[in-house]
Protein backbone atom coordinates (compact mmCIF):
# COMPACT_ATOMS: atom_id res chain seq x y z
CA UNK A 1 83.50 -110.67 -86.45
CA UNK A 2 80.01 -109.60 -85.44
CA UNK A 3 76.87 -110.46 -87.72
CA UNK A 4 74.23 -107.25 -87.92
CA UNK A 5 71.11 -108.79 -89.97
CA UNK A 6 68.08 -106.59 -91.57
CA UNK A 7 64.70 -108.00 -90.69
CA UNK A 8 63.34 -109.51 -93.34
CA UNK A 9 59.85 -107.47 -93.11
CA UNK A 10 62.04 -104.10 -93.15
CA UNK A 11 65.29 -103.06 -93.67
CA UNK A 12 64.88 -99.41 -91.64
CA UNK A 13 65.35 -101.76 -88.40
CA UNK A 14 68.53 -103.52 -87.77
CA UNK A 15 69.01 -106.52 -85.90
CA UNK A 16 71.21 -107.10 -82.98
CA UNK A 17 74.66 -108.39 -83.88
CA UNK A 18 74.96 -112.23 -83.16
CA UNK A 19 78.63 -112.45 -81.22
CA UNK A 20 80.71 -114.95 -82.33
CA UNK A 21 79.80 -117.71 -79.94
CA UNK A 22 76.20 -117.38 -81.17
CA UNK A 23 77.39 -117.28 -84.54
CA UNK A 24 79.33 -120.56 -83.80
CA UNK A 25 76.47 -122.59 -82.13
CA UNK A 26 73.92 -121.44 -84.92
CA UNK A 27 76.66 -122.79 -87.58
CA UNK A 28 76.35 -126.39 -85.98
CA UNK A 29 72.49 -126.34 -85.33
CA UNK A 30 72.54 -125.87 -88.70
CA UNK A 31 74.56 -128.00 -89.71
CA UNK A 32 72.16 -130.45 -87.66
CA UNK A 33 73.87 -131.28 -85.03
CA UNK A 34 71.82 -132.08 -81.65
CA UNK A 35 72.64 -129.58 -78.60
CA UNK A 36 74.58 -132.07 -77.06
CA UNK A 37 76.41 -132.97 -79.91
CA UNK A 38 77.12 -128.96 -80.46
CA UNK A 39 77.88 -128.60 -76.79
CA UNK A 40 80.58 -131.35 -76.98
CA UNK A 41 82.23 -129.57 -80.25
CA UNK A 42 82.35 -126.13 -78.76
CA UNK A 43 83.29 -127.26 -75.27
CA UNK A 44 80.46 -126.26 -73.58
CA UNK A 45 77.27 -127.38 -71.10
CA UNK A 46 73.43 -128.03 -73.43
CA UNK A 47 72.42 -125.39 -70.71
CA UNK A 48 75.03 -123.03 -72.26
CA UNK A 49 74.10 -124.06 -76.22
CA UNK A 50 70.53 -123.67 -75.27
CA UNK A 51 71.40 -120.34 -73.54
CA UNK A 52 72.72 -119.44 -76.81
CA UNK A 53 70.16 -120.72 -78.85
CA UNK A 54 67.68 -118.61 -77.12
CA UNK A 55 69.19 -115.39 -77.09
CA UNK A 56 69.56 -115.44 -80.68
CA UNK A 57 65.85 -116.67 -81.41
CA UNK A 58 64.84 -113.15 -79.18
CA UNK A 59 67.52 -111.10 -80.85
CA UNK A 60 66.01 -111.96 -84.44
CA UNK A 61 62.85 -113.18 -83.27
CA UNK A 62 62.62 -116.47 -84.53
CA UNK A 63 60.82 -118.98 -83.18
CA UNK A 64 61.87 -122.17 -84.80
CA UNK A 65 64.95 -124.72 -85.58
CA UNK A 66 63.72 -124.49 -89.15
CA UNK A 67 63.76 -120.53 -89.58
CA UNK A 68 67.38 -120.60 -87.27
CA UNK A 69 68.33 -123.51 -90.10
CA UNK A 70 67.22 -120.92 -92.93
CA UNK A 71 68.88 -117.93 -91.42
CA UNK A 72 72.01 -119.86 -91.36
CA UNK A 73 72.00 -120.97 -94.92
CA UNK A 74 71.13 -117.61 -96.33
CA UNK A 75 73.89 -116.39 -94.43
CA UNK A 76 76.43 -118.61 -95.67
CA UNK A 77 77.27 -120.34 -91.93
């Protein structure tokens, strides 16, 4: 399942879908896991959770753990 998010400023623009991985690794962050911590749950290398991390901060242009941590909740992850 694929997650397609309006911006919060407008909702004209849609957001890039988050793929499931990204959904997955946003769910632990959130949950407050550290990197390495997520990277050990989902199998993965930091690198690869930070990889993650980053491509969703530029697909919904966030810029902090906090606002990733908000998204998250609102979202029900």
């Amino acid at each position: 399942m694929s997650l397609t998010l309006a911006t919060p400023h407008t909702e004209e623009a849609p957001v890039p879908a988050l793929a499931p991985r990204e959904q997955e690794t946003l769910r632990h962050i959130a949950a407050g896991r550290t990197y390495l911590q997520t990277a050990r749950h989902m199998g993965l290398s930091k690198h690869t959770v930070d990889a993650y991390l980053r491509r969703i901060r530029a697909k919904l242009n966030i810029n902090s753990t906090a606002e990733l941590t908000r998204l998250a909740i609102s979202l029900g992850l």
